[in-house]
C-alpha atoms as a PDB file:
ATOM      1  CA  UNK A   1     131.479 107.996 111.758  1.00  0.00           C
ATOM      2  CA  UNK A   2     128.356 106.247 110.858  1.00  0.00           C
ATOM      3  CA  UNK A   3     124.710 107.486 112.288  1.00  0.00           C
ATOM      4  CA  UNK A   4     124.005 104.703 115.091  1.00  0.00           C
ATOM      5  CA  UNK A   5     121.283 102.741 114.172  1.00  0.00           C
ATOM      6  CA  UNK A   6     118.786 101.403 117.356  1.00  0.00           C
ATOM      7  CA  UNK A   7     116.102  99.160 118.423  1.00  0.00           C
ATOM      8  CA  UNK A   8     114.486 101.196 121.310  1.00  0.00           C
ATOM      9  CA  UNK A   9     116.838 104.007 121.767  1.00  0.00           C
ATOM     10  CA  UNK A  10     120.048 103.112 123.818  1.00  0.00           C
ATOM     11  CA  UNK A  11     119.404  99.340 122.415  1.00  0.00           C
ATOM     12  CA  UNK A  12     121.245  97.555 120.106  1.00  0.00           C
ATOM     13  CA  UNK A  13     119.133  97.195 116.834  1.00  0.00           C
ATOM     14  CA  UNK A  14     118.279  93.885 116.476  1.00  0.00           C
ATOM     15  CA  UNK A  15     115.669  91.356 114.147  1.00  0.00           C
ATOM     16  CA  UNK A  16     112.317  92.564 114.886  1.00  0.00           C
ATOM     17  CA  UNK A  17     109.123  90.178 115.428  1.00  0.00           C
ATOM     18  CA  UNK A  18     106.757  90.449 112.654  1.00  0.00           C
ATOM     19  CA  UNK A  19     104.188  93.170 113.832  1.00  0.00           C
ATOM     20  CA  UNK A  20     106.084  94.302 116.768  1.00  0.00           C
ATOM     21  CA  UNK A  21     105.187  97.838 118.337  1.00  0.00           C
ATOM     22  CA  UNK A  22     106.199  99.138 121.239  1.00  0.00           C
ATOM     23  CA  UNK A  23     104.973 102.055 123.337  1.00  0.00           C
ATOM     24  CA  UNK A  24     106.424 104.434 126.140  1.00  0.00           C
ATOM     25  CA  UNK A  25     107.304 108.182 127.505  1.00  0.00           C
ATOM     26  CA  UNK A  26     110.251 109.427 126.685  1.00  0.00           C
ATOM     27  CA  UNK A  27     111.613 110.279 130.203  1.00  0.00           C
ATOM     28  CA  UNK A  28     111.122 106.649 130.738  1.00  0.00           C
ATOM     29  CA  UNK A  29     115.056 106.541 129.201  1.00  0.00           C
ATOM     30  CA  UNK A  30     115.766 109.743 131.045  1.00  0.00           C
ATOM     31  CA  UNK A  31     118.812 108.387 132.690  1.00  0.00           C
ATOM     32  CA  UNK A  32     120.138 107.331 129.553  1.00  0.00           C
ATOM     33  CA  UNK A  33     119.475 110.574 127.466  1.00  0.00           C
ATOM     34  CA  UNK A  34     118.821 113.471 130.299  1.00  0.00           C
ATOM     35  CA  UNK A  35     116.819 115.704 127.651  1.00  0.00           C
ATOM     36  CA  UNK A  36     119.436 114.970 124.528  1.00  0.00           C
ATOM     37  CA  UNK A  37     118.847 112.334 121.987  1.00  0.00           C
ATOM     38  CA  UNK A  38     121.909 112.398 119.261  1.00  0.00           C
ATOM     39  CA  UNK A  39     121.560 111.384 115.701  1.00  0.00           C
ATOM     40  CA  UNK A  40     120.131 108.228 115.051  1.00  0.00           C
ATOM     41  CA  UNK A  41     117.512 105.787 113.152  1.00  0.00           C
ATOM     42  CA  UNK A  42     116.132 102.876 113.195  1.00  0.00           C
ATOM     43  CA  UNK A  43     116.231 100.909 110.201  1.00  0.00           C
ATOM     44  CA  UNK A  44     113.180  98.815 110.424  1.00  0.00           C
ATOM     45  CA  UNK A  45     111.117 100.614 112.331  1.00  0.00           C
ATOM     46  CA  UNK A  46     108.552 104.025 112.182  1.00  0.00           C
ATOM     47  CA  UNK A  47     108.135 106.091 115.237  1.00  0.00           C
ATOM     48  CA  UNK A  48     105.451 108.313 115.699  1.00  0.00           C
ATOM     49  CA  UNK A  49     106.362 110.926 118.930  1.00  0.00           C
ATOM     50  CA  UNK A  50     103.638 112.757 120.749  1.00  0.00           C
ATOM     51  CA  UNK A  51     104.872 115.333 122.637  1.00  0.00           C
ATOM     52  CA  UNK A  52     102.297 116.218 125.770  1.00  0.00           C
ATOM     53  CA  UNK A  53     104.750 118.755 127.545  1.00  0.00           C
ATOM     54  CA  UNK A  54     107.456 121.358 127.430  1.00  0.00           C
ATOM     55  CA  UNK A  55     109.645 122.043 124.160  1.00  0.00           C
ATOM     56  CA  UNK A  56     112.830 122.018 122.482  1.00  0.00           C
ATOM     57  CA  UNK A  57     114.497 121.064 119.206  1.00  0.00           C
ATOM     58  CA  UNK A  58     113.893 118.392 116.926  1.00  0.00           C
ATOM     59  CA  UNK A  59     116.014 117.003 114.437  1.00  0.00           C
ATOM     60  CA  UNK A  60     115.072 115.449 111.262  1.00  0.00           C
ATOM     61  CA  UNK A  61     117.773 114.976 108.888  1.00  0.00           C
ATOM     62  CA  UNK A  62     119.215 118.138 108.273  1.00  0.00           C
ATOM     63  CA  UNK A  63     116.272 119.968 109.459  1.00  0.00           C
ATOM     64  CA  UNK A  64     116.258 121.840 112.877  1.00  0.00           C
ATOM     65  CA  UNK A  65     112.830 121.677 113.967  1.00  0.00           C
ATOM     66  CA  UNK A  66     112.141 124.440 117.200  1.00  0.00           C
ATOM     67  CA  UNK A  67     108.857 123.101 118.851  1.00  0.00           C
ATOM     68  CA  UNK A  68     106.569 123.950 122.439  1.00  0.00           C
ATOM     69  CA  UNK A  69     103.974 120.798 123.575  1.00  0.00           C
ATOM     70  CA  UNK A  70     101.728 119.670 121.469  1.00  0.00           C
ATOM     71  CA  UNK A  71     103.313 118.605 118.806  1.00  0.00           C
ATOM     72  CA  UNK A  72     103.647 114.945 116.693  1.00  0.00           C
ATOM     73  CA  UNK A  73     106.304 113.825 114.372  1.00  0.00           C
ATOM     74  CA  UNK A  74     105.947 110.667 112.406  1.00  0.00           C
ATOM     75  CA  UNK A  75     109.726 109.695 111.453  1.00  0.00           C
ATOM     76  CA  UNK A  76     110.204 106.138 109.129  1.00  0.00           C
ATOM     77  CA  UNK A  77     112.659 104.088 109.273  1.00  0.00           C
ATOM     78  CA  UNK A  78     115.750 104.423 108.321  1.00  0.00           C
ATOM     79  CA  UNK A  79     115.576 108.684 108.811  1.00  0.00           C
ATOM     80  CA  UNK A  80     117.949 110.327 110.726  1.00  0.00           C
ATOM     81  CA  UNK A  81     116.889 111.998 113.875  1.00  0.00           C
ATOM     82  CA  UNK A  82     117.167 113.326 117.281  1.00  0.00           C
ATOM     83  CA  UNK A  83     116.303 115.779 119.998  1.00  0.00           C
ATOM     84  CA  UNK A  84     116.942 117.902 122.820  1.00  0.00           C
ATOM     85  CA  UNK A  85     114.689 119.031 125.345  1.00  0.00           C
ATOM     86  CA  UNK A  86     114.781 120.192 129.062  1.00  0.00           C
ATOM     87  CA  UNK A  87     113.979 116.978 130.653  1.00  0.00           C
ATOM     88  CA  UNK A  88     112.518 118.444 133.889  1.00  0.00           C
ATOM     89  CA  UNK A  89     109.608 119.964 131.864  1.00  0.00           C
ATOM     90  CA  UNK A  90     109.231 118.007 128.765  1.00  0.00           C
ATOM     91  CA  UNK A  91     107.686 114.843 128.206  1.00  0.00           C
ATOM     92  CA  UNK A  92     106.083 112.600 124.741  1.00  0.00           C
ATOM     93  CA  UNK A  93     104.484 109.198 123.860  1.00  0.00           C
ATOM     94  CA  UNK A  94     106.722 107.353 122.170  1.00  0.00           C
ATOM     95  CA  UNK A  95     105.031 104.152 119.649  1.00  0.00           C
ATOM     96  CA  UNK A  96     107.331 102.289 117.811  1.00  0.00           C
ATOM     97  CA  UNK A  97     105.994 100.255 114.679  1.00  0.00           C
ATOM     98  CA  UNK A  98     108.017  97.613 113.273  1.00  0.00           C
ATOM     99  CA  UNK A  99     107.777  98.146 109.053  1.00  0.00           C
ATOM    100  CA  UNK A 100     106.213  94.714 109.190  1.00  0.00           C
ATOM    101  CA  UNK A 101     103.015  96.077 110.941  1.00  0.00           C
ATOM    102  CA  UNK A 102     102.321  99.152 109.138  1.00  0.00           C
ATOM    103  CA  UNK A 103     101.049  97.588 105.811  1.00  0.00           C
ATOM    104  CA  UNK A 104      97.459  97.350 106.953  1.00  0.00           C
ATOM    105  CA  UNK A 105      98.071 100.430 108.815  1.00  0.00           C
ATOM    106  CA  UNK A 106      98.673 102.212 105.893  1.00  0.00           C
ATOM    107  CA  UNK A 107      95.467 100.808 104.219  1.00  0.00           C
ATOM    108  CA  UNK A 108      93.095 102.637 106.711  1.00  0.00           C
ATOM    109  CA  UNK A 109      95.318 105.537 107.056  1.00  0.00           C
ATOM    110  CA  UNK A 110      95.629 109.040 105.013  1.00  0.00           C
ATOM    111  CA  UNK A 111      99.113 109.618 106.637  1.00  0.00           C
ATOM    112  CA  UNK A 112     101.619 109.268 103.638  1.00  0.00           C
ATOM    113  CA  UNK A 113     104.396 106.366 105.393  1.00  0.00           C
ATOM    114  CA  UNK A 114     107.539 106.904 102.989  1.00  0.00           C
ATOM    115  CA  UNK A 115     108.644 110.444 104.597  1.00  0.00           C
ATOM    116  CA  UNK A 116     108.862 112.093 107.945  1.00  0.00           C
ATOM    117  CA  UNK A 117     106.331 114.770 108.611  1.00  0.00           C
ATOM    118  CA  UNK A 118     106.129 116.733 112.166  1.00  0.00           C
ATOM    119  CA  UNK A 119     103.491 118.763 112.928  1.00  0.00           C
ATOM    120  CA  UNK A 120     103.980 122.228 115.543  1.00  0.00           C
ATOM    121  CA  UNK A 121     101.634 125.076 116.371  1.00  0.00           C
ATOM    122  CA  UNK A 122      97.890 125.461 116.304  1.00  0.00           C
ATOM    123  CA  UNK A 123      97.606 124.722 119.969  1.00  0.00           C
ATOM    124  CA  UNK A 124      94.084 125.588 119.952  1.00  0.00           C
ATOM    125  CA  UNK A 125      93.142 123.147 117.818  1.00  0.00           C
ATOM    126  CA  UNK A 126      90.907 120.537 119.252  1.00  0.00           C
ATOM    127  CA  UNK A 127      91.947 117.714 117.039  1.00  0.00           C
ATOM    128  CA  UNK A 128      95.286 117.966 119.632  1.00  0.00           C
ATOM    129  CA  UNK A 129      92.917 116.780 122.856  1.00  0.00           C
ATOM    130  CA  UNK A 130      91.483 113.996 120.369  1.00  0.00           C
ATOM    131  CA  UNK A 131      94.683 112.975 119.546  1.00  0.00           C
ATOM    132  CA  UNK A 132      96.523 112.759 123.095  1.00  0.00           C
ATOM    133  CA  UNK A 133      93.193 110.642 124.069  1.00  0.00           C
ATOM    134  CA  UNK A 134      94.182 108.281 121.345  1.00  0.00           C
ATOM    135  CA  UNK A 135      98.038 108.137 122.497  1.00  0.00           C
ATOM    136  CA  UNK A 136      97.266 107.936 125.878  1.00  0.00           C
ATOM    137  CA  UNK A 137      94.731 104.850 125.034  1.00  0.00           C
ATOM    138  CA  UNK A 138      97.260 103.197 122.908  1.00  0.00           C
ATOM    139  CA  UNK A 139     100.053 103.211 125.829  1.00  0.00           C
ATOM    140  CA  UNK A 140      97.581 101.915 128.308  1.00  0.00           C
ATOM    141  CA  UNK A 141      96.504  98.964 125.808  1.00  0.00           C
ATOM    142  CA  UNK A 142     100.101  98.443 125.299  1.00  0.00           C
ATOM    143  CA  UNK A 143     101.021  98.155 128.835  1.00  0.00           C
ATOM    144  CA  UNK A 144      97.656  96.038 129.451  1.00  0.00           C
ATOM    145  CA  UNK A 145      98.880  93.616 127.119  1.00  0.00           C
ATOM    146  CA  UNK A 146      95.891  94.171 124.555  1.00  0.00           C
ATOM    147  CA  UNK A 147      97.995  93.797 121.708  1.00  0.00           C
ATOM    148  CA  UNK A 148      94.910  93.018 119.272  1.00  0.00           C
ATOM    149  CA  UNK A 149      93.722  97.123 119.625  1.00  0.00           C
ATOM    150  CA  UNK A 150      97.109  98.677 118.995  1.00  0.00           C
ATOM    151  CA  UNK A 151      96.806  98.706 115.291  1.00  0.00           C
ATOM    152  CA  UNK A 152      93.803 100.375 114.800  1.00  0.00           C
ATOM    153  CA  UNK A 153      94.390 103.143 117.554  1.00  0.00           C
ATOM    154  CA  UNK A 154      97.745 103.424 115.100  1.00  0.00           C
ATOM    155  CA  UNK A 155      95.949 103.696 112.253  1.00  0.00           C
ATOM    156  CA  UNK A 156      93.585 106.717 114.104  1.00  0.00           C
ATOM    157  CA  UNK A 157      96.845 108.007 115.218  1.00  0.00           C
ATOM    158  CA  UNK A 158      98.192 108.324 111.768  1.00  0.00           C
ATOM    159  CA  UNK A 159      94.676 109.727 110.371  1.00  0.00           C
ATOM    160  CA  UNK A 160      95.323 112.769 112.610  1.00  0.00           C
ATOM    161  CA  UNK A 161      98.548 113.329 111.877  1.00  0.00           C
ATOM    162  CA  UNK A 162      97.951 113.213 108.443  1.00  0.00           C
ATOM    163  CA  UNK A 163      94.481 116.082 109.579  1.00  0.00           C
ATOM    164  CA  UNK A 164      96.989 118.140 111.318  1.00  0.00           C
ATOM    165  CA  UNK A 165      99.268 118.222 108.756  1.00  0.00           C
ATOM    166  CA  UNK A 166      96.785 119.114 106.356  1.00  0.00           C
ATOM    167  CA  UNK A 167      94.993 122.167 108.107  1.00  0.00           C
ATOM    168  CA  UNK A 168      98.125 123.855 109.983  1.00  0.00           C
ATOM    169  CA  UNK A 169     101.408 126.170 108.802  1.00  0.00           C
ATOM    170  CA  UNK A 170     103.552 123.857 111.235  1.00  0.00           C
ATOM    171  CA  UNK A 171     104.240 120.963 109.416  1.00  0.00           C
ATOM    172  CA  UNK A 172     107.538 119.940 107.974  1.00  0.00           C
ATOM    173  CA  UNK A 173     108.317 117.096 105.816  1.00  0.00           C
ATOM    174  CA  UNK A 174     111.701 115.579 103.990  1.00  0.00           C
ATOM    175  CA  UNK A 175     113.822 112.799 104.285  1.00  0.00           C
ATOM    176  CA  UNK A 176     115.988 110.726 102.129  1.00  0.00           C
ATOM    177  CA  UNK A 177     113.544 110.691  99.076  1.00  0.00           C
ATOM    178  CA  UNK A 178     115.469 107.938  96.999  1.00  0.00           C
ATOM    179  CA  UNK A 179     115.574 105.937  99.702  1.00  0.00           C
ATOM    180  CA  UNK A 180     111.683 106.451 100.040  1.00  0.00           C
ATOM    181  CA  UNK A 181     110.910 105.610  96.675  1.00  0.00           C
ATOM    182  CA  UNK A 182     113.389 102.734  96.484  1.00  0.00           C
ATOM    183  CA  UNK A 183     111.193 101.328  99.211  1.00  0.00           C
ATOM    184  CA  UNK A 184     108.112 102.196  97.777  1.00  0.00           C
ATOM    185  CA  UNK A 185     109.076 100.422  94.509  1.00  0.00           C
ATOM    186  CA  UNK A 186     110.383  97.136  95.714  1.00  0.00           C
ATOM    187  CA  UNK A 187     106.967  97.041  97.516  1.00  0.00           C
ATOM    188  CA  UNK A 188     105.725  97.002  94.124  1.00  0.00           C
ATOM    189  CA  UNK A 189     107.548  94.814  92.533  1.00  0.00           C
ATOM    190  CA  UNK A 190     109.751  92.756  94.566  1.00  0.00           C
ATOM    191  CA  UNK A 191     107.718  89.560  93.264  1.00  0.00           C
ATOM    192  CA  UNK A 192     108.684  90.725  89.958  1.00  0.00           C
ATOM    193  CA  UNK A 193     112.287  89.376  90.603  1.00  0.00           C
ATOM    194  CA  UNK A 194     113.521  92.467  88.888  1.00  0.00           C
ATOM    195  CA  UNK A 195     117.327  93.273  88.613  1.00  0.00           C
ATOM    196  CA  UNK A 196     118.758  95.729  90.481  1.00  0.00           C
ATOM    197  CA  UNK A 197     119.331  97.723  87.370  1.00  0.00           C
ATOM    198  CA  UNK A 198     115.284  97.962  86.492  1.00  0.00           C
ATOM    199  CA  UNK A 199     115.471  99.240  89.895  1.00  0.00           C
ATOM    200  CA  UNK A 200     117.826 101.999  89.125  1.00  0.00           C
ATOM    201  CA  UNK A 201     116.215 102.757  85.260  1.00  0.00           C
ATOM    202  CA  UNK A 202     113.052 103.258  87.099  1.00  0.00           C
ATOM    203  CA  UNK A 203     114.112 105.928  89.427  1.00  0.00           C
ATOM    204  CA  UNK A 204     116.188 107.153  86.884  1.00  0.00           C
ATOM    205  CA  UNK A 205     119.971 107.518  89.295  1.00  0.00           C
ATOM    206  CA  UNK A 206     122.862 105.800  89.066  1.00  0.00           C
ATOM    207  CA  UNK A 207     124.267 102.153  91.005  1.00  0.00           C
ATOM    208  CA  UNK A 208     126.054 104.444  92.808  1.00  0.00           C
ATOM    209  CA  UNK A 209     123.380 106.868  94.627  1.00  0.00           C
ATOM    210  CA  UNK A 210     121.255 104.191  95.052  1.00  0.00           C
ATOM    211  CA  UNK A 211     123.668 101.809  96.845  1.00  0.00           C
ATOM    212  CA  UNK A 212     124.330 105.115  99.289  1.00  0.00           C
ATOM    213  CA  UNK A 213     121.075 105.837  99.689  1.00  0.00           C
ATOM    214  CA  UNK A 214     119.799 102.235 100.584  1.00  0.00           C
ATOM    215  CA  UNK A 215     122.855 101.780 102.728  1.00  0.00           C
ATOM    216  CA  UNK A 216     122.290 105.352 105.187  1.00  0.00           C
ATOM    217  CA  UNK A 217     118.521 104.858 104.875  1.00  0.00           C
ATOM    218  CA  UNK A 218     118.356 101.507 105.782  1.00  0.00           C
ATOM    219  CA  UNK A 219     121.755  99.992 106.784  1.00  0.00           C
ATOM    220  CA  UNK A 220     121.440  97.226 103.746  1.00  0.00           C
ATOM    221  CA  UNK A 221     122.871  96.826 100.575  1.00  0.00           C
ATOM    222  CA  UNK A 222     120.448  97.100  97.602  1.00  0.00           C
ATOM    223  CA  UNK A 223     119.989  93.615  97.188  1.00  0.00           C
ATOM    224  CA  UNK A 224     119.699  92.689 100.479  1.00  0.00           C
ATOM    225  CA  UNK A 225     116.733  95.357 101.201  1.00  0.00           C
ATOM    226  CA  UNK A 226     115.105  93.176  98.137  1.00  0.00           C
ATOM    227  CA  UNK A 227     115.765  90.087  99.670  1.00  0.00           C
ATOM    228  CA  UNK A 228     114.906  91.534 103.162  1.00  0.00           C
ATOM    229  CA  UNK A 229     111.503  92.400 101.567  1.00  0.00           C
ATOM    230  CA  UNK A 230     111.114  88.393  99.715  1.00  0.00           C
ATOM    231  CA  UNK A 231     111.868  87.386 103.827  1.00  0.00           C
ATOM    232  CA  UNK A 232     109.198  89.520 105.024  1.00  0.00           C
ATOM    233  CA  UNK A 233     105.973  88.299 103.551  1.00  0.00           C
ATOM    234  CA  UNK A 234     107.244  84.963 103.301  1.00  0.00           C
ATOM    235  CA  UNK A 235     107.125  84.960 107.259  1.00  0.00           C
ATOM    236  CA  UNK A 236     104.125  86.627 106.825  1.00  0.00           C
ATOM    237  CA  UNK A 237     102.162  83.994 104.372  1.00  0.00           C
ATOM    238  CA  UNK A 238     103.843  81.343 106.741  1.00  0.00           C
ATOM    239  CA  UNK A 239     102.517  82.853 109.787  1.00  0.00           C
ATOM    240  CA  UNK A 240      99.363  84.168 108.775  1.00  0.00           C
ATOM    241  CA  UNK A 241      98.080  81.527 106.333  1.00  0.00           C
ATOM    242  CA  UNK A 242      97.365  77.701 105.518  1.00  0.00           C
ATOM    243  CA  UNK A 243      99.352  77.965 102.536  1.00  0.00           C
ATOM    244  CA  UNK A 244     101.987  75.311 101.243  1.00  0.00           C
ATOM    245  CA  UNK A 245     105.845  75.968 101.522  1.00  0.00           C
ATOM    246  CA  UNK A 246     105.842  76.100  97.848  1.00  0.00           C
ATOM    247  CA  UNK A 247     102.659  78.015  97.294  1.00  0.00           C
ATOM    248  CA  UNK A 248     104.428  80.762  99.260  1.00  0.00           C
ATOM    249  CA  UNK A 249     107.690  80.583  97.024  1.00  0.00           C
ATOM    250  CA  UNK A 250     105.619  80.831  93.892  1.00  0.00           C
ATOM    251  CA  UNK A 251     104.264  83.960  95.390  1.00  0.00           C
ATOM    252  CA  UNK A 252     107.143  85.708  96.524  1.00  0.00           C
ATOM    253  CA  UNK A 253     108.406  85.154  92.845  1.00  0.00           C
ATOM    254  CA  UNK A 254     110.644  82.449  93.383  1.00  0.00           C
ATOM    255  CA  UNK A 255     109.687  79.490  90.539  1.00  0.00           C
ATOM    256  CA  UNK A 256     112.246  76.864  92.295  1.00  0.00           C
ATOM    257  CA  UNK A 257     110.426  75.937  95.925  1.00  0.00           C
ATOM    258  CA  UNK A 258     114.004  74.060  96.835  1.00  0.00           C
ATOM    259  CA  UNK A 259     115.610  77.214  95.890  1.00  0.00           C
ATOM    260  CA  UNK A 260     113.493  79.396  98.373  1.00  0.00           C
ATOM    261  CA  UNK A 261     113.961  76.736 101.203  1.00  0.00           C
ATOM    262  CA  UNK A 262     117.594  77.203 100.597  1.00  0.00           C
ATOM    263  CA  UNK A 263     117.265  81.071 100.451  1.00  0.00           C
ATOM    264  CA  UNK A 264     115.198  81.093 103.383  1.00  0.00           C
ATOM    265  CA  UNK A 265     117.070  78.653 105.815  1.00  0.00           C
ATOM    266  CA  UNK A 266     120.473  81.013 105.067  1.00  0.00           C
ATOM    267  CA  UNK A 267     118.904  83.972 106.359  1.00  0.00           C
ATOM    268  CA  UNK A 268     116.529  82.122 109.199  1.00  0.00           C
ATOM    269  CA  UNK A 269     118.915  79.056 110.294  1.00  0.00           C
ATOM    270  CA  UNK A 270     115.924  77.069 109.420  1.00  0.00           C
ATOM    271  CA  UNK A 271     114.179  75.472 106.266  1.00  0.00           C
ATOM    272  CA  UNK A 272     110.403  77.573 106.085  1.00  0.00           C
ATOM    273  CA  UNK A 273     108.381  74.390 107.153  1.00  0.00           C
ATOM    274  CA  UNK A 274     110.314  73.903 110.240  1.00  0.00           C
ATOM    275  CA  UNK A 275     110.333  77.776 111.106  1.00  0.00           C
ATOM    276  CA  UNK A 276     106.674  77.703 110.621  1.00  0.00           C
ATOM    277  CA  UNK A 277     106.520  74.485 113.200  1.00  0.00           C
ATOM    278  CA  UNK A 278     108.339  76.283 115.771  1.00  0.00           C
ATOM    279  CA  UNK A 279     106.813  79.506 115.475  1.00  0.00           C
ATOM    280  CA  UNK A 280     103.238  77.839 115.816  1.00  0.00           C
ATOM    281  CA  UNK A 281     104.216  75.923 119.200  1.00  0.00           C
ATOM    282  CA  UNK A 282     106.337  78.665 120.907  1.00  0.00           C
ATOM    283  CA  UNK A 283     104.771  80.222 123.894  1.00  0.00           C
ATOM    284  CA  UNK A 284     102.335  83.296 123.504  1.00  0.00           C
END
């Protein structure tokens, strides 16, 4: 049986808006979970999970992670995990990042983004008081509706993660590392229109592991993470910038501007100038 994959958990997964987040508690699902999340990931989406009360186990991957309030995990997408807590006493800040958002996340942050890392222990440590201020700030914004902060408090977020990590005996880290560094180098070189078999020479597997990896990671085949990629900062440079339809194609590494209308409108169920249209008149 496959590992569920979710939008919010309990929630079909489902096409994501490009820089969606989306923050809550935990025992805001209580009814649907009472305490026990089973195995599952989103595929693209990162979660970072604060937790402010009680304890239990957390699951990452194979790992079984024992844990008692504070404590932070920040899980990418497309890695397996779960937990199970007493619900009456435990409670965490949930943010959920679409992968569109956290490029300039990443920029200002010192949090490595390709593999999970949760961070236990060291209770005393004041950096934990800093950091539930920071959560607590970026659930009010969200629930304000002052979308234009949550980045940066994500960014701060992921800076003291990355500080806790760093100082304390409680961190743990892993995660499907092919997967990770498929990601990593299609972020690199998707442009590049490389084959997938420069894909699989650089990271020096086989067709085979690579295809399974991409495929529990991230619920795509290889060449549709690639192409999933192309999608992605197309939307972007369509959203974000003045630039032509074909100025966009030529930098996404497509030479044939017809050729990226076509690839785009099969994916979108529009041609890129007419997505770009709508997208610029629907409602805020």
């Amino acid at each position: 049986m496959a590992v569920p994959s979710f939008f919010i958990y309990g929630e079909p997964d489902k096409p994501l808006d490009i820089g969606f987040m989306h923050v809550e508690t935990i025992m805001e699902r209580r009814q649907i979970h009472n305490g026990h999340v089973d195995a599952h990931k989103h595929d693209r989406m990162a979660q970072i999970t604060f937790w402010t009360s009680g304890g239990g186990t957390y699951f990452i991957e194979d790992r079984r992670l024992d844990f008692i309030a504070p404590a932070v995990s920040f899980i990418p997408s497309g890695v397996v995990h779960g937990f199970s807590v007493a619900p009456d006493a435990s409670d965490a800040l949930v943010a959920s990042i679409a992968d569109s958002a956290l490029p300039p996340i990443r920029m200002l942050s010192a949090l490595g983004f390709d593999g999970p890392v949760m961070v236990r222990g060291q209770a005393g440590n004041p950096a934990w008081s800093r950091l539930r201020h920071i959560m607590e700030r970026l659930h009010e914004d969200y629930r304000q509706g002052l979308s234009t902060s949550l980045s940066a408090l994500v960014a701060v977020v992921t800076n003291d993660i990355a500080n806790l990590a760093s100082t304390g005996s409680g961190a743990a880290r892993g995660g499907n590392e092919l997967a990770q560094a498929f990601r990593r180098l299609v972020d690199g070189h998707y442009r590049e229109n490389w084959p997938v078999e420069h894909y699989v020479a650089a990271l020096g597997t086989t067709p085979h592991l690579l295809a399974k990896a991409c495929r529990e990671a991230y619920g795509l085949s290889v060449k549709a993470f690639i192409d999933e990629r192309r999608l992605l900062e197309a939307k972007r440079l369509l959203l974000f910038t003045v630039r032509s339809v074909e100025d966009v194609a030529y930098e996404i590494g497509f030479r044939d501007p017809a050729y990226f209308s076509r690839f785009f409108r099969a994916r979108i169920g529009q041609p890129p100038g007419e997505w770009r249209a709508g997208q610029a008149n629907r409602p805020a």
